[in-house]
C-alpha atoms as a PDB file:
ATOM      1  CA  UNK A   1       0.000   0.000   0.000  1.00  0.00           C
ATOM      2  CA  UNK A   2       1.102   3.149  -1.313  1.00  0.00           C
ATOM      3  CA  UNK A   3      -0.409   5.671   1.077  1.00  0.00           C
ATOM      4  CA  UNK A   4       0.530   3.963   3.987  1.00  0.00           C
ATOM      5  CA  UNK A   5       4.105   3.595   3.168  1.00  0.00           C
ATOM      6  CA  UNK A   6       4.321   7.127   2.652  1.00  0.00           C
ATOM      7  CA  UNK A   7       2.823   7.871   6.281  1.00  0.00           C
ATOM      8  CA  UNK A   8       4.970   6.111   7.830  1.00  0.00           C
ATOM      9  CA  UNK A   9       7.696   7.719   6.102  1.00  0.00           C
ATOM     10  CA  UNK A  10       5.679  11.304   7.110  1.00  0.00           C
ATOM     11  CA  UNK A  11       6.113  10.008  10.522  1.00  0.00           C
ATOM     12  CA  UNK A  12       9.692   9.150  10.412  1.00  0.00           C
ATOM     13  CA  UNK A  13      10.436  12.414   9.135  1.00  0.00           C
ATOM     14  CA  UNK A  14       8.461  14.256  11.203  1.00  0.00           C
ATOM     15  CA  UNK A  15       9.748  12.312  14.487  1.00  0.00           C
ATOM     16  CA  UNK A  16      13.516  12.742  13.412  1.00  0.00           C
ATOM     17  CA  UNK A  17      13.704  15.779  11.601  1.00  0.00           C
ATOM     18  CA  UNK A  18      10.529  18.142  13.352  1.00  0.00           C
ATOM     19  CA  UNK A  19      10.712  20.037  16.559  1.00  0.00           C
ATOM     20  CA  UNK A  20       8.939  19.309  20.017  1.00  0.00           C
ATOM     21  CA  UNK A  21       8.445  22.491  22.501  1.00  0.00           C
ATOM     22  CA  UNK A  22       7.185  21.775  25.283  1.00  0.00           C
ATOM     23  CA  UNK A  23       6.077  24.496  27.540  1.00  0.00           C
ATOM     24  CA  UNK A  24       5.965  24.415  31.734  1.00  0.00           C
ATOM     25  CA  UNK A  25       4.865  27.279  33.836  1.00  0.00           C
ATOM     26  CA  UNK A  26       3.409  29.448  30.965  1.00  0.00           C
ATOM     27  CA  UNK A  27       0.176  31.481  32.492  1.00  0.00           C
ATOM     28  CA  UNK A  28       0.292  34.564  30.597  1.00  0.00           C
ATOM     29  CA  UNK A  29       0.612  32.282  27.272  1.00  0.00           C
ATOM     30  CA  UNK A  30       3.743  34.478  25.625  1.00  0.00           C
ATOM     31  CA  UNK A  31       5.854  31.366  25.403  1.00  0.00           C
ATOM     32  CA  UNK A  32       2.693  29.206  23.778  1.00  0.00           C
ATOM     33  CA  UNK A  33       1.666  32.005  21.405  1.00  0.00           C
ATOM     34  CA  UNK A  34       5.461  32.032  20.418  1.00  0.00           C
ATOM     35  CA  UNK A  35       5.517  28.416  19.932  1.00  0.00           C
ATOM     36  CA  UNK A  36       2.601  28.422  17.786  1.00  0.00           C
ATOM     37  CA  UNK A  37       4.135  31.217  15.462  1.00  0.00           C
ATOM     38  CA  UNK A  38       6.650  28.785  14.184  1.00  0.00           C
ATOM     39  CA  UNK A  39       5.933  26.739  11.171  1.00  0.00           C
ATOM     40  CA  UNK A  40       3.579  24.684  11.914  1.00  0.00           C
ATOM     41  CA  UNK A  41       4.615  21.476   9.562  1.00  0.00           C
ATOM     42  CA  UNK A  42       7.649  21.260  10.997  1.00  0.00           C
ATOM     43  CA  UNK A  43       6.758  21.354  15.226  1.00  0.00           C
ATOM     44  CA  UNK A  44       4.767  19.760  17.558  1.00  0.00           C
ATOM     45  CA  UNK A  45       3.672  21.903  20.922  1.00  0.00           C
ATOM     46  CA  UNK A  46       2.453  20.768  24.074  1.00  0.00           C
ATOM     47  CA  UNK A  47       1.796  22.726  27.370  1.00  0.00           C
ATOM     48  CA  UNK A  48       2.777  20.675  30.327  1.00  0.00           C
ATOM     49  CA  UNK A  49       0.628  21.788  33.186  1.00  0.00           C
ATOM     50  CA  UNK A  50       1.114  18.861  35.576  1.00  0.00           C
ATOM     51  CA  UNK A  51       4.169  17.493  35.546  1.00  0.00           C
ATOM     52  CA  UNK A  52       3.286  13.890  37.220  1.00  0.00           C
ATOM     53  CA  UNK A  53       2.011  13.193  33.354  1.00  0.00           C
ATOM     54  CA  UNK A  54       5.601  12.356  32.495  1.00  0.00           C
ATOM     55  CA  UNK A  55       7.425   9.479  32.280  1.00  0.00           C
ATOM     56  CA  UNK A  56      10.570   9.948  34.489  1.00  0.00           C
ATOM     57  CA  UNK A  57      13.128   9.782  31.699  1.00  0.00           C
ATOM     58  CA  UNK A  58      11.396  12.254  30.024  1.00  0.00           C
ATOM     59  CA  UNK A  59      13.727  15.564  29.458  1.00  0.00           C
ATOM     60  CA  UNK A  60      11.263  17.937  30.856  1.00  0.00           C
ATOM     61  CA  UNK A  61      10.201  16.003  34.292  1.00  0.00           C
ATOM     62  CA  UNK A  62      12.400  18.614  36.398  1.00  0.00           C
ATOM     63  CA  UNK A  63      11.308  21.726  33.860  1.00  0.00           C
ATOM     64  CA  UNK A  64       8.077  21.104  34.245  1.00  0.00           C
ATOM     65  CA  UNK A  65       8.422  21.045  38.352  1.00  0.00           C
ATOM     66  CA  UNK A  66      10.536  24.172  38.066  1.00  0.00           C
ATOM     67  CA  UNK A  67       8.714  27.053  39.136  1.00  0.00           C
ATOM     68  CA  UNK A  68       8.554  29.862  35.973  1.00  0.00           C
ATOM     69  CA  UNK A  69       7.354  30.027  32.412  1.00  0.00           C
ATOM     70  CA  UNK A  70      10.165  27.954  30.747  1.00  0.00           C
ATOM     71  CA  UNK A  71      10.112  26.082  27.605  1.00  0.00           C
ATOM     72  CA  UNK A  72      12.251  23.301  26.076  1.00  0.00           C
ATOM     73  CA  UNK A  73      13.004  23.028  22.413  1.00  0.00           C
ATOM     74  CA  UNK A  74      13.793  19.261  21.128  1.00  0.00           C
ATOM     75  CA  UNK A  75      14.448  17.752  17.624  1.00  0.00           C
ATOM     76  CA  UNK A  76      15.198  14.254  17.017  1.00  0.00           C
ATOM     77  CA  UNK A  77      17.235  13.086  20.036  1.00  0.00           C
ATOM     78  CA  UNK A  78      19.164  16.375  20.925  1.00  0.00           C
ATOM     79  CA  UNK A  79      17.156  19.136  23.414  1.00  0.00           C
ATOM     80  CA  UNK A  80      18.063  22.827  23.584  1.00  0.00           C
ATOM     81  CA  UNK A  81      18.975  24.533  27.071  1.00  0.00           C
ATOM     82  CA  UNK A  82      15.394  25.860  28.576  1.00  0.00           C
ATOM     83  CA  UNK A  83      14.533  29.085  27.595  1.00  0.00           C
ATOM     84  CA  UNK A  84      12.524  31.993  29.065  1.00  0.00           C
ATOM     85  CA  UNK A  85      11.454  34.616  26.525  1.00  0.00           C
ATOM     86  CA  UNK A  86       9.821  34.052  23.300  1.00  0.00           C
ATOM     87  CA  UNK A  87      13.369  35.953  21.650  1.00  0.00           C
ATOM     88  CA  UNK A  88      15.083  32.654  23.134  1.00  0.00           C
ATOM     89  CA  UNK A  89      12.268  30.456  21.820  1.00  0.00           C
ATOM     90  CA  UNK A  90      12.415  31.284  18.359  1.00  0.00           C
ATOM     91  CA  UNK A  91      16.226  31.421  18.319  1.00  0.00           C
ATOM     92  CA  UNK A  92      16.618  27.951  20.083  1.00  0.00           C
ATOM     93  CA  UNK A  93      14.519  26.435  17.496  1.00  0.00           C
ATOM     94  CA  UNK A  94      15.674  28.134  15.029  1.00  0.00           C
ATOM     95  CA  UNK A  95      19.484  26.539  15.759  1.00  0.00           C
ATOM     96  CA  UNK A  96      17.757  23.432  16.228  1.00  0.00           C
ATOM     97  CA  UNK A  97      16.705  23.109  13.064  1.00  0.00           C
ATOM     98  CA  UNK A  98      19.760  23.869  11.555  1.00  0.00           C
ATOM     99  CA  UNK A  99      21.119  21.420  13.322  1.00  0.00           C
ATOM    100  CA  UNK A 100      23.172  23.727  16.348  1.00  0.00           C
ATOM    101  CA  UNK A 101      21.923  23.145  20.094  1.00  0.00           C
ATOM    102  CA  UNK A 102      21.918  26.314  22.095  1.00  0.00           C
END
C-alpha cells in the first residue's frame, strides 16, 4: 500500500527531523503564542501543566516542576537549554533546526 508507506515515512520524518516544545509554567501564554508562530509542519507543541504526566526519563520532568514560564526546544534526540522569553524560543529552534543546540 502506497499511502501507507508514505505515512509512515511522514512520521519518520516528522519524528527525526521536526521540533517538540514543550512548555511548563506558561500562564500569561507568551511562550505558547510564540511556539505556535513557528511553522507549523515542521513542530509539535504541548503545554505541560502537571508534571506527574511524564514518564521519568522524560527531558522535561524537572522543567516542568521548576517554578517559571520555561520552555524546552527538542528535535530528534538532541534538546536545547530551557529558555525563558519568546526571543530565546524562536532562536533555540531556530538553531535546532539547523542542526546547532543552544
Amino acid at each position: 500500500n502506497v499511502l501507507g508507506h508514505l505515512s509512515g515515512l511522514s512520521a519518520l520524518d516528522t519524528r527525526l527531523a521536526g521540533l517538540e516544545i514543550l512548555i511548563a509554567g506558561d500562564e500569561d501564554g507568551k511562550l505558547t503564542e510564540a511556539a505556535k508562530k513557528l511553522p507549523f509542519i515542521a513542530r509539535t507543541v504541548r503545554v505541560i501543566n502537571d508534571a506527574s504526566a511524564l514518564p521519568d526519563t522524560h527531558p522535561a520532568k524537572a522543567l516542568a516542576a521548576s517554578d517559571g514560564a520555561k520552555a524546552l526546544v527538542c528535535a530528534g534526540e538532541v534538546c536545547g537549554l530551557p529558555v525563558k522569553t519568546p526571543d530565546a524560543l524562536a532562536e533555540n529552534a531556530n538553531a535546532l533546526r539547523r542542526g546547532g543546540a543552544r
